[in-house]
C-alpha atoms as a PDB file:
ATOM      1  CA  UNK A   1       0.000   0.000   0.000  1.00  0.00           C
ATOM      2  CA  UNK A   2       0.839   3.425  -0.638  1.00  0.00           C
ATOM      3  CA  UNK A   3       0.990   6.017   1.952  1.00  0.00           C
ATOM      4  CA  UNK A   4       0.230  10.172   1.517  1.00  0.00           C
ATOM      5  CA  UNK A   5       4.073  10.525   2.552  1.00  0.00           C
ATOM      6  CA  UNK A   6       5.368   8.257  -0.275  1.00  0.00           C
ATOM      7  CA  UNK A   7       2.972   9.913  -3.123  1.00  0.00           C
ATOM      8  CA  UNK A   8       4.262  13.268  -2.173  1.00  0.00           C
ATOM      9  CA  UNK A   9       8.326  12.487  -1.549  1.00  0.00           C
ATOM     10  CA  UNK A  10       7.693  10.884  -4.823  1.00  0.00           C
ATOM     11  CA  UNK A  11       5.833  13.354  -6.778  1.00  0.00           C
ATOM     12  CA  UNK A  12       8.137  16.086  -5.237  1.00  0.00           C
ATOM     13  CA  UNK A  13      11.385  14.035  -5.992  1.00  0.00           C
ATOM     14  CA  UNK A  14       9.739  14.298  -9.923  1.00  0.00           C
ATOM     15  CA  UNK A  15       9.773  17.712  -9.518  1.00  0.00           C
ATOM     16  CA  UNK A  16       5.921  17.777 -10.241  1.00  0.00           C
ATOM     17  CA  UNK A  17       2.626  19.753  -9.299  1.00  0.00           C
ATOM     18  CA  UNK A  18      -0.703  17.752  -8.203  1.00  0.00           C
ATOM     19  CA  UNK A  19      -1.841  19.363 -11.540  1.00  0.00           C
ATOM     20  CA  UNK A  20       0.860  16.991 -13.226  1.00  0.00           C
ATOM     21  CA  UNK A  21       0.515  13.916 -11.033  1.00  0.00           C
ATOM     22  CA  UNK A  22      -3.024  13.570 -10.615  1.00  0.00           C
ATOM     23  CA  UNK A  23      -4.388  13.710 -14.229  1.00  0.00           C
ATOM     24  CA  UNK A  24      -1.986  10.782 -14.880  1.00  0.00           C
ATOM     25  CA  UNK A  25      -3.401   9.360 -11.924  1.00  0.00           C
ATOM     26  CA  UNK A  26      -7.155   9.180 -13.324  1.00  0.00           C
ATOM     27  CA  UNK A  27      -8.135  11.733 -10.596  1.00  0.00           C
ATOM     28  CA  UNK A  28      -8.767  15.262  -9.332  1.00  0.00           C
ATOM     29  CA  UNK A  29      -6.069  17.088  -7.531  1.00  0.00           C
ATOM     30  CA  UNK A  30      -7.732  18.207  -4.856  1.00  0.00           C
ATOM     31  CA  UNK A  31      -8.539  14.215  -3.900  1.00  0.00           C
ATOM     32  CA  UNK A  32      -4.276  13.715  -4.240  1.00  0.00           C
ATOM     33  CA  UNK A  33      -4.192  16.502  -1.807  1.00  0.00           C
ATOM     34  CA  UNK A  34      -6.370  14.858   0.596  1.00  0.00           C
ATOM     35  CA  UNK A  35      -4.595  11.051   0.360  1.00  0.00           C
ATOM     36  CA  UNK A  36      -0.777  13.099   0.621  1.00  0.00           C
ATOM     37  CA  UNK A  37      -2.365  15.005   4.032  1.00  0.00           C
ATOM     38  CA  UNK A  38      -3.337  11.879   5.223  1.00  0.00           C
ATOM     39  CA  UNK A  39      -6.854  12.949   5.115  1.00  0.00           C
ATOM     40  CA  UNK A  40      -8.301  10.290   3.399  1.00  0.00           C
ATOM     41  CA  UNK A  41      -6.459   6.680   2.096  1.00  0.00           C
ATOM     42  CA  UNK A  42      -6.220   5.603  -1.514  1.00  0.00           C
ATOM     43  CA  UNK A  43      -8.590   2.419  -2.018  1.00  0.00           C
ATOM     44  CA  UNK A  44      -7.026  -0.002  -3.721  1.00  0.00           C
ATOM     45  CA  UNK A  45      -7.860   0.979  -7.306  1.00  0.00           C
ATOM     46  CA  UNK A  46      -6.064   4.197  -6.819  1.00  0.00           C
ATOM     47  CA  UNK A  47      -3.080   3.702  -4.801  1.00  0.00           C
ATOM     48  CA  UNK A  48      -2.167   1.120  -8.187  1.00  0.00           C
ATOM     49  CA  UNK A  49      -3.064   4.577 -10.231  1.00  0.00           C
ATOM     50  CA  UNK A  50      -1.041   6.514  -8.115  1.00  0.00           C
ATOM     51  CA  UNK A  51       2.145   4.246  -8.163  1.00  0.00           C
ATOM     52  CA  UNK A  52       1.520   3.090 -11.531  1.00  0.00           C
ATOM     53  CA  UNK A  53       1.912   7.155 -13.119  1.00  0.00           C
ATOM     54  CA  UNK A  54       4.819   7.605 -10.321  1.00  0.00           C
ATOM     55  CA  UNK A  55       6.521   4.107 -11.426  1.00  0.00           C
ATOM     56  CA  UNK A  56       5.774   5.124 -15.122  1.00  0.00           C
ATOM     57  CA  UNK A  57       8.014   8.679 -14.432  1.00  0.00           C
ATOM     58  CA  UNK A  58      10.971   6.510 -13.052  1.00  0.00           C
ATOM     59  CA  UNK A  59      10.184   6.447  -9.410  1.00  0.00           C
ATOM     60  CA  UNK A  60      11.451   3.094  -7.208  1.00  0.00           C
ATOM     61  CA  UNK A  61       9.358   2.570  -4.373  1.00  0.00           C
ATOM     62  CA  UNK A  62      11.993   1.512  -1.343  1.00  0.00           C
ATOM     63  CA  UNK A  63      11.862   0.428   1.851  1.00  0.00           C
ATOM     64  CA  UNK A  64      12.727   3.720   2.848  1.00  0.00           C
ATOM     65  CA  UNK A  65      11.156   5.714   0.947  1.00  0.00           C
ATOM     66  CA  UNK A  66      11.645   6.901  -2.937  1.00  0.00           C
ATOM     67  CA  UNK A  67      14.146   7.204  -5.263  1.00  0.00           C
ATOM     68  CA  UNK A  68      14.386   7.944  -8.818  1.00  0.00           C
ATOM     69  CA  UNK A  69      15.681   5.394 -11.142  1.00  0.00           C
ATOM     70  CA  UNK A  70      19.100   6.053 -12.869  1.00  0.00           C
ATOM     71  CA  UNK A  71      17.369   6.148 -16.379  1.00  0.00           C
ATOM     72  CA  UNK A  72      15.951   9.148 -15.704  1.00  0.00           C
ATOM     73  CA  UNK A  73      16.401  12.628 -16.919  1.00  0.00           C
ATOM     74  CA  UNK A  74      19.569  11.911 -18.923  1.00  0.00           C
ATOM     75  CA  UNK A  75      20.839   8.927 -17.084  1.00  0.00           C
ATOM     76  CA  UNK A  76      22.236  11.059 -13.750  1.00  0.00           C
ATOM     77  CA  UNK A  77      22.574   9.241 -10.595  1.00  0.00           C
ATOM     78  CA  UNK A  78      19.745   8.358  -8.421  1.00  0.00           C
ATOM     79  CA  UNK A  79      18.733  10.993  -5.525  1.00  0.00           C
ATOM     80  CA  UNK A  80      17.539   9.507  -2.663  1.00  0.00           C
ATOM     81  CA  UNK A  81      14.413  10.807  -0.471  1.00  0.00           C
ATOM     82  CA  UNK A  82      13.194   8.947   2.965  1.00  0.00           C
ATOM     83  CA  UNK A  83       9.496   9.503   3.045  1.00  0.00           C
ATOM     84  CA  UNK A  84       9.794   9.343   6.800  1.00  0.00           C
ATOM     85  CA  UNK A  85      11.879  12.254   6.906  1.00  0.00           C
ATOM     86  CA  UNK A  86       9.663  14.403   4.364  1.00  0.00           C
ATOM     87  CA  UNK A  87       7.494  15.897   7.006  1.00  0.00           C
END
């Protein structure tokens, strides 16, 4: 399952907006809002979306947290952000 804290370490580690994340998501920004807050949980449907678009843009899901995958944005090395420090 995917947590508020991973969507948003992720989408920020992308560099993107909730504008750009949520469309690719299949839903409204102001719903992405709510599940990164922790204001409401993805069902199941959605958290695939969610990691799915995120996986898509080169994201790695960790145990840790995120971490872009070295194939992105001209092949430079990984950067490495712990959800559970993104606060």
């Amino acid at each position: 399952m995917i947590t508020g804290q991973q969507i948003r370490a992720a989408r920020e580690l992308l560099g993107w907006t909730p504008y750009r994340l949520a469309p690719r998501a299949g839903m409204g920004h102001t719903l992405l809002r709510q599940f990164e807050a922790g204001a409401r949980v993805p069902d199941e449907e959605r958290a695939a979306r969610l990691k799915a678009a995120l996986e898509e843009a080169g994201v790695i899901f960790t145990a840790d947290g995120v971490k872009l995958s070295r194939n992105l944005r001209g092949g430079r090395v990984p950067e490495q952000l712990n959800a559970e420090k993104d606060g």
